[in-house]
C-alpha atoms as a PDB file:
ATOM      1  CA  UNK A   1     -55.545  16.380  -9.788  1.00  0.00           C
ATOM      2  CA  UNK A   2     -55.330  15.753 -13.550  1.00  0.00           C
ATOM      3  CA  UNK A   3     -57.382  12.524 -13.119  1.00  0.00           C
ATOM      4  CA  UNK A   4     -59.891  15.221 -11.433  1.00  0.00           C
ATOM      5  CA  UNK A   5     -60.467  17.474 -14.016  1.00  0.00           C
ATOM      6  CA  UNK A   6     -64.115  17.351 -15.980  1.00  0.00           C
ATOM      7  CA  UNK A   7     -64.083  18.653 -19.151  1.00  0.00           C
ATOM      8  CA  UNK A   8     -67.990  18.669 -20.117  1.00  0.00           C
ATOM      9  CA  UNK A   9     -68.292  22.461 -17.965  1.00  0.00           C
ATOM     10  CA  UNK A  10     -69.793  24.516 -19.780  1.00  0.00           C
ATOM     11  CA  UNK A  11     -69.377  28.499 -20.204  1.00  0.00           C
ATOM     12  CA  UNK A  12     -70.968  29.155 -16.976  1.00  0.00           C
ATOM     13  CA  UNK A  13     -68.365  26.770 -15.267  1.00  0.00           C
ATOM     14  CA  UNK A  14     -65.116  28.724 -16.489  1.00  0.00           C
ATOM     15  CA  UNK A  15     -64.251  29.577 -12.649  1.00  0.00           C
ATOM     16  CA  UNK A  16     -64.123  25.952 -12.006  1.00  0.00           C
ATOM     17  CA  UNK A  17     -62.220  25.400 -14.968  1.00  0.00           C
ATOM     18  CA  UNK A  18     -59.684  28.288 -14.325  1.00  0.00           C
ATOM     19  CA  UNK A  19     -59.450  26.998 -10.911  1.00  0.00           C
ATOM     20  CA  UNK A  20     -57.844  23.401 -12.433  1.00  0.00           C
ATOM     21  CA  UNK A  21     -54.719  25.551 -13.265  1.00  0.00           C
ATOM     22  CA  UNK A  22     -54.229  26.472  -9.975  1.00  0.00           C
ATOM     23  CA  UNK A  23     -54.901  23.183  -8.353  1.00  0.00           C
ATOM     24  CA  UNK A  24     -52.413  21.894 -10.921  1.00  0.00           C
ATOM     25  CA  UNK A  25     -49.762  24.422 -10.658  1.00  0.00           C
ATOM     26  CA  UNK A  26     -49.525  23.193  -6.852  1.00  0.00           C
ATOM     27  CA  UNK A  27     -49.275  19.714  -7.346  1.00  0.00           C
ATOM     28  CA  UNK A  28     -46.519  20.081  -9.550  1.00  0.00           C
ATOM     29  CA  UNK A  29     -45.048  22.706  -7.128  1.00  0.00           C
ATOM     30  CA  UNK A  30     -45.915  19.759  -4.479  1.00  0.00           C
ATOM     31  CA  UNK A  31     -44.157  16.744  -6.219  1.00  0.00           C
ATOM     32  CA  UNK A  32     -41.244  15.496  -4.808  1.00  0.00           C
ATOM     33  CA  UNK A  33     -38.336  14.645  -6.479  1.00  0.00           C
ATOM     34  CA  UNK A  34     -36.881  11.755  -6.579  1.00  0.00           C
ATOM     35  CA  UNK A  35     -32.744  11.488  -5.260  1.00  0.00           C
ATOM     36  CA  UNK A  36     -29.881  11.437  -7.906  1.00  0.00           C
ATOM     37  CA  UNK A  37     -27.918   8.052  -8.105  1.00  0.00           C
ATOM     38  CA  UNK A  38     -25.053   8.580  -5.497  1.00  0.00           C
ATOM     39  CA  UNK A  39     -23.655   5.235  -5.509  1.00  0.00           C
ATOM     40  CA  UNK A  40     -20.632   5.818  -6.891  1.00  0.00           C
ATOM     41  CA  UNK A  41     -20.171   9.299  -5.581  1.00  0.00           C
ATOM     42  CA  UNK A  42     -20.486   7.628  -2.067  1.00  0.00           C
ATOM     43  CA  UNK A  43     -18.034   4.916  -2.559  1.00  0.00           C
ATOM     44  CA  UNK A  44     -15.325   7.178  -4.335  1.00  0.00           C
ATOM     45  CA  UNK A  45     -15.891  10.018  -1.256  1.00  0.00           C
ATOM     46  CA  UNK A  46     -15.352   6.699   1.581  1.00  0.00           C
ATOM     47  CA  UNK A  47     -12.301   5.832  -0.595  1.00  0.00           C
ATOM     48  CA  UNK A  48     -10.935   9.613   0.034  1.00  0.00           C
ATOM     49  CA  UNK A  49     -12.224   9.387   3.246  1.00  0.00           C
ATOM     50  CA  UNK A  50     -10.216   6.261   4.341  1.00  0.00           C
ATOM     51  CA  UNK A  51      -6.502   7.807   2.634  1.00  0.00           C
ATOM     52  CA  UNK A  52      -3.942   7.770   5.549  1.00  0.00           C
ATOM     53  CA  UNK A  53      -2.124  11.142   4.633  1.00  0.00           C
ATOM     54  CA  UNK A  54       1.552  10.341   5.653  1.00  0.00           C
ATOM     55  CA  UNK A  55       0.887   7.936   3.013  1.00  0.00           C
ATOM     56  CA  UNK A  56       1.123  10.345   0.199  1.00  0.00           C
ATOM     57  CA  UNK A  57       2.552  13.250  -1.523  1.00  0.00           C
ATOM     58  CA  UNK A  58       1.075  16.490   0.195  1.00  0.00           C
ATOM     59  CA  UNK A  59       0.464  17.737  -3.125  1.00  0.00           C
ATOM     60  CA  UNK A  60      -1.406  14.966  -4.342  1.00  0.00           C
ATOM     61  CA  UNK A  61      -3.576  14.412  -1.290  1.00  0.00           C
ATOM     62  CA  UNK A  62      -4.812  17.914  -0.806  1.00  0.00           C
ATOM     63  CA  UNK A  63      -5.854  17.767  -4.212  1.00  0.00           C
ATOM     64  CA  UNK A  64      -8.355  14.499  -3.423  1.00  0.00           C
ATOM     65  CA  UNK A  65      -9.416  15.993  -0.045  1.00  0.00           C
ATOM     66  CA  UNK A  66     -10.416  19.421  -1.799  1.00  0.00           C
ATOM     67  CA  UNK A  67     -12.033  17.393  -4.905  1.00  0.00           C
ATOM     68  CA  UNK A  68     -14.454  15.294  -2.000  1.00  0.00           C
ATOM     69  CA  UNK A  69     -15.228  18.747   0.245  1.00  0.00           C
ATOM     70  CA  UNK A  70     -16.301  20.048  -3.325  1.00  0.00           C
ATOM     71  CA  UNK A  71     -18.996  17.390  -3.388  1.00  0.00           C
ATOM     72  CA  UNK A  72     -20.745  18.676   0.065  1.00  0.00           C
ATOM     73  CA  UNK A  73     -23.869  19.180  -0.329  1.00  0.00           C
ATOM     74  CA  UNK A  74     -24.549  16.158  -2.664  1.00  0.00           C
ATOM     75  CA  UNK A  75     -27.587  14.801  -1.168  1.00  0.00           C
ATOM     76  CA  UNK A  76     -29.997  18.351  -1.927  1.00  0.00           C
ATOM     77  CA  UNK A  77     -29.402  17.263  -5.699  1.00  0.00           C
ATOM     78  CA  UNK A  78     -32.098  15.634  -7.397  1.00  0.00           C
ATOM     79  CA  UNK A  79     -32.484  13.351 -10.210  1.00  0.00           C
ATOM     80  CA  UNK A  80     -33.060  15.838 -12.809  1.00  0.00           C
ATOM     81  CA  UNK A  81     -29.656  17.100 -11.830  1.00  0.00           C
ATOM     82  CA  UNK A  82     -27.795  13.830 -12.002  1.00  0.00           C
ATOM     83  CA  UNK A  83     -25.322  15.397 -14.399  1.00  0.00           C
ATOM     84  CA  UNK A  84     -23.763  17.366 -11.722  1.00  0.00           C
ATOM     85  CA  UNK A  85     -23.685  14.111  -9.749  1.00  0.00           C
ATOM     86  CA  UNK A  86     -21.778  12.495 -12.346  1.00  0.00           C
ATOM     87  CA  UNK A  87     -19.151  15.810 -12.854  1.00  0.00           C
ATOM     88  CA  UNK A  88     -18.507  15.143  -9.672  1.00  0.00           C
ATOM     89  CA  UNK A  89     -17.970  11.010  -9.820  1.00  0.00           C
ATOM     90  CA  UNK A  90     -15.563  12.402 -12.530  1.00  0.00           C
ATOM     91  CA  UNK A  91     -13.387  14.885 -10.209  1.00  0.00           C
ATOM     92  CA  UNK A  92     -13.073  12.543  -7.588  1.00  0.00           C
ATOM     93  CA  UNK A  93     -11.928   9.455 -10.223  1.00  0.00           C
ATOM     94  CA  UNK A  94      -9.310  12.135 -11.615  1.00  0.00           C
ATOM     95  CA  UNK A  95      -7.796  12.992  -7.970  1.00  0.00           C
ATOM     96  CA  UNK A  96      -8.031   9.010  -6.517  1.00  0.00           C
ATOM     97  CA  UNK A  97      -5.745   8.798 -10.152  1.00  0.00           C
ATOM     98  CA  UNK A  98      -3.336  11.507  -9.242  1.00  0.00           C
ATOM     99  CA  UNK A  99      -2.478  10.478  -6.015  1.00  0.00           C
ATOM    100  CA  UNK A 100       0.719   9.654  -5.579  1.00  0.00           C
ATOM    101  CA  UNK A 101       2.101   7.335  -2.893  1.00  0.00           C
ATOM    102  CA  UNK A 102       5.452   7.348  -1.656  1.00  0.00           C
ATOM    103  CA  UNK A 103       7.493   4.265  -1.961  1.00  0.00           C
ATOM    104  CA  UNK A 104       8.725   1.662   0.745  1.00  0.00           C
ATOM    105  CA  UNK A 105      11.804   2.617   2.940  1.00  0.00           C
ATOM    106  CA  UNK A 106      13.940  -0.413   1.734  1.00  0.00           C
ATOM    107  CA  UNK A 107      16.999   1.309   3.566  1.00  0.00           C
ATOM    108  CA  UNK A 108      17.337  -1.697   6.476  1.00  0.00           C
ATOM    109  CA  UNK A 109      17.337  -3.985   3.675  1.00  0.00           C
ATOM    110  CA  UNK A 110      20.132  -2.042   1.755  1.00  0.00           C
ATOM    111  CA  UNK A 111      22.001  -1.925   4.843  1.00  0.00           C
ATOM    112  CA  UNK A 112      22.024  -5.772   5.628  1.00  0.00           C
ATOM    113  CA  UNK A 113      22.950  -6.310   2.301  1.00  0.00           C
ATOM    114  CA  UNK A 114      25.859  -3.903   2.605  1.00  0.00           C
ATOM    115  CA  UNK A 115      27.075  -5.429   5.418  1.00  0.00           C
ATOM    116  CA  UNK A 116      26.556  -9.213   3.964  1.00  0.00           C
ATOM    117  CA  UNK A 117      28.738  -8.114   1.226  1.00  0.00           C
ATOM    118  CA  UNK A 118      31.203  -7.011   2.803  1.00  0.00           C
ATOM    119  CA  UNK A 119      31.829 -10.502   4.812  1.00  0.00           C
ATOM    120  CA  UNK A 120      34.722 -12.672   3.259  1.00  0.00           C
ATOM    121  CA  UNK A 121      32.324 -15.599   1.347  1.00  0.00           C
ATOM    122  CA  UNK A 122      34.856 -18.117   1.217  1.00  0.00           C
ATOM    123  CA  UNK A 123      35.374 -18.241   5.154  1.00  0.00           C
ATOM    124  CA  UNK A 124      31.263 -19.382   4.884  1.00  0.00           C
ATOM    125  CA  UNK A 125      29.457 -22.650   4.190  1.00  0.00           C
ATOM    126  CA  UNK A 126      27.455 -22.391   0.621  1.00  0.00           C
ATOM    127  CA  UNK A 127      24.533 -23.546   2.404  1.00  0.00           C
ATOM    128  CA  UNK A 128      24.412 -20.465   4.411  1.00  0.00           C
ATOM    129  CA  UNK A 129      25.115 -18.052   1.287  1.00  0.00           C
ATOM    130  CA  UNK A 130      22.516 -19.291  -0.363  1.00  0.00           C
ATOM    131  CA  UNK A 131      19.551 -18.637   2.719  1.00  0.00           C
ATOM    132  CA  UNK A 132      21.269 -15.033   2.478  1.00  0.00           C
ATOM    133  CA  UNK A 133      20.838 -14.790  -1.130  1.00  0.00           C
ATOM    134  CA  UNK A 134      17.364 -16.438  -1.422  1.00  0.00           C
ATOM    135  CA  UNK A 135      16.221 -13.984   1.069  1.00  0.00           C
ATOM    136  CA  UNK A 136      17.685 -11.104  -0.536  1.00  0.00           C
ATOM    137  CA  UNK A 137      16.182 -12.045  -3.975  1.00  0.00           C
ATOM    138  CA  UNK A 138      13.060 -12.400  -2.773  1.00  0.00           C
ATOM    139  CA  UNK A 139      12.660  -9.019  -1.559  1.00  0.00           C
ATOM    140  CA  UNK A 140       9.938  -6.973  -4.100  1.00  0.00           C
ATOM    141  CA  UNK A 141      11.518  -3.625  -4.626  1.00  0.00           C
ATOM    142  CA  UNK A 142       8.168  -2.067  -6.357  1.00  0.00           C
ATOM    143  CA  UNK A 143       6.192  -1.719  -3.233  1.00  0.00           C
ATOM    144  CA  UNK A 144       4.768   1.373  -1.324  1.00  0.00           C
ATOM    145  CA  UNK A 145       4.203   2.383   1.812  1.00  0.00           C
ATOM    146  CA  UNK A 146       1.242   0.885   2.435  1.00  0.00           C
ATOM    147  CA  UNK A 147       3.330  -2.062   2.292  1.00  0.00           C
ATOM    148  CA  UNK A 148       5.852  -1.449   4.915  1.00  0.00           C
ATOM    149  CA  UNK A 149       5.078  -4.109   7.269  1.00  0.00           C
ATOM    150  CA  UNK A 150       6.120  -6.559   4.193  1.00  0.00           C
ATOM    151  CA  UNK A 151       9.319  -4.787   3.497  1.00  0.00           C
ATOM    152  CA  UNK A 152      10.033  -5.195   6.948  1.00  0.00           C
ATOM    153  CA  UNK A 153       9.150  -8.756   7.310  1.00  0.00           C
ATOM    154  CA  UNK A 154      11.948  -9.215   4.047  1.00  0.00           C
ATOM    155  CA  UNK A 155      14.308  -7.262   6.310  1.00  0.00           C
ATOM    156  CA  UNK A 156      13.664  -9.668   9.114  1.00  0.00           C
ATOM    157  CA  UNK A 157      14.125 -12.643   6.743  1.00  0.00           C
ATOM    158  CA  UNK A 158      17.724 -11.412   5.501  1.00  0.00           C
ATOM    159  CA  UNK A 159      18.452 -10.497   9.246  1.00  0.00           C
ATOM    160  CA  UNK A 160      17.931 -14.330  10.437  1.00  0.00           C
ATOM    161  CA  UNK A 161      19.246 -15.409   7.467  1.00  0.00           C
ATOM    162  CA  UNK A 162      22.924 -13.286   8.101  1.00  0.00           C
ATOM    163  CA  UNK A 163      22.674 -13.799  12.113  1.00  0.00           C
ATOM    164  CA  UNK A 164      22.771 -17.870  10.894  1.00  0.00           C
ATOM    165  CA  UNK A 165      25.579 -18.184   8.254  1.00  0.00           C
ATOM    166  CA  UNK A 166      27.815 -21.124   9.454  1.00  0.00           C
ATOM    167  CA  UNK A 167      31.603 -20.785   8.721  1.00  0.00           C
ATOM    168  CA  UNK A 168      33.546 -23.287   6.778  1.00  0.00           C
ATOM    169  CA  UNK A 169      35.379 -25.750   9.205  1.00  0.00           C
ATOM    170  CA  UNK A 170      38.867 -23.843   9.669  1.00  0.00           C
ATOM    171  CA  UNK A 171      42.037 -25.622   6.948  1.00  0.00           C
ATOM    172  CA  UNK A 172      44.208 -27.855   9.103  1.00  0.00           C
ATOM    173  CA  UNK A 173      46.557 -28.948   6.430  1.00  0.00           C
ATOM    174  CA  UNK A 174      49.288 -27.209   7.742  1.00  0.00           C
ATOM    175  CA  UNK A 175      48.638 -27.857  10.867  1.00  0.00           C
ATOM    176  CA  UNK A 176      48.215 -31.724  10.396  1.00  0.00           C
ATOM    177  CA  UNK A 177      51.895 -30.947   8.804  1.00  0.00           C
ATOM    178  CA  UNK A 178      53.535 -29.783  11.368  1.00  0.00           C
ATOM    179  CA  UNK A 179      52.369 -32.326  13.922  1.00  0.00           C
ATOM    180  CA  UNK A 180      53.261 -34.606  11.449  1.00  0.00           C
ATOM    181  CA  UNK A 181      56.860 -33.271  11.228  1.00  0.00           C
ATOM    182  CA  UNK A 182      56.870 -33.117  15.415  1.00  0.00           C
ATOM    183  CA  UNK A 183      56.330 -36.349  16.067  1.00  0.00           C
ATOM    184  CA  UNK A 184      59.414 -37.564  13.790  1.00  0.00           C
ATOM    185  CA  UNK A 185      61.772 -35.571  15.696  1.00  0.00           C
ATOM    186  CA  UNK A 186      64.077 -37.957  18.075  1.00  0.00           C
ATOM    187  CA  UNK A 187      62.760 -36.253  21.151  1.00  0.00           C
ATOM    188  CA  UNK A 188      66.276 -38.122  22.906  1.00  0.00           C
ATOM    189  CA  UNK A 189      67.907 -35.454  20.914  1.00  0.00           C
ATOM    190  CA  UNK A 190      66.835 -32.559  22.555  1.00  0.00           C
ATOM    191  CA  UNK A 191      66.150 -31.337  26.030  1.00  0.00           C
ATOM    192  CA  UNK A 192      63.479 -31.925  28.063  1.00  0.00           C
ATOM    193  CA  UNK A 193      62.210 -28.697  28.692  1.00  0.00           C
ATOM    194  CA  UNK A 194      62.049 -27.827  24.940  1.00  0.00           C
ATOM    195  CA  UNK A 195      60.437 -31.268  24.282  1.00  0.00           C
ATOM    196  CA  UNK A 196      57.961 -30.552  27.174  1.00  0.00           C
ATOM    197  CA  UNK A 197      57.221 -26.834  25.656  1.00  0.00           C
ATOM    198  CA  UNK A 198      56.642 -28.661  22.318  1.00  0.00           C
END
């Protein structure tokens, strides 16, 4: 349109030349704007999207799933509105921050341990107390529930680890002893029965 417009008209011409405004008033009625940049509003929203509630604190997660139902609509917005776009990037950053995931259940660990303390040590081989104790230190206490299936598998390690201590062979010193003081008795001393039980 505005490549369109002649301006040699003269006086006798201004209905053609009023008539520009109008043609240009609907081509810039008819332009189409272009989208916003939702790049990052998309990939924060599938983020949201992909949260496995029993995961986190109720609180915490209601707050990101209201912040992401806030953004509906998103696609209607234009470019010339792309600071709306960006309050919202902004809300969803500050709930995906707040959430707060509950930690690991570590309790079939703790009670593995519990019971591998309470065994006597000195009945078992060191060998054995140290798989126990390796697999016990190498459990990572800072994990989250997302991480489960790892604290498990540690739980698993200090379970195989317990279910194969090997005990110490048993002291025979007093035994050997006694046998020892048996076979110097003058069995023609004695009766045969007794010698027999012994």
């Amino acid at each position: 349109v505005l490549t369109n417009i002649n301006y040699e008209l003269d006086a006798s011409q201004q209905e053609t030349v009023d008539n520009y405004v109008a043609l240009i008033e609907q081509a810039i009625e008819d332009l189409e704007e272009l989208p916003a940049d939702y790049t990052e509003l998309e990939a924060l929203l599938s983020q949201i999207d992909a949260l496995v509630e029993e995961y986190y604190y109720p609180e915490t997660y209601q707050a990101a799933k209201t912040a992401a139902a806030e953004c509906a609509g998103y696609k209607e917005i234009g470019i010339t509105r792309q600071s709306e776009i960006d309050e919202m990037v902004i809300s969803l950053r500050t709930a995906i921050n707040g959430l707060v995931m509950y930690d690991a259940d570590y309790s079939v660990i703790d009670a593995y341990i519990d019971e591998f303390n309470k065994l006597d040590h000195t009945q078992i081989s060191q060998s054995s107390l140290d798989r126990v104790t390796n697999a016990i230190n190498n459990v990572n206490r800072e994990l989250k529930i997302d991480r489960q299936s790892d604290v498990d598998d540690y739980a698993l390690a200090i379970r195989v680890a317990i279910d194969s201590l090997a005990y110490n062979a048993a002291d025979y010193t007093q035994v050997t002893l006694a046998v020892e003081k048996a076979n110097k008795v003058k069995r023609e001393n004695y009766t045969a029965e007794s010698i027999a039980a012994l």
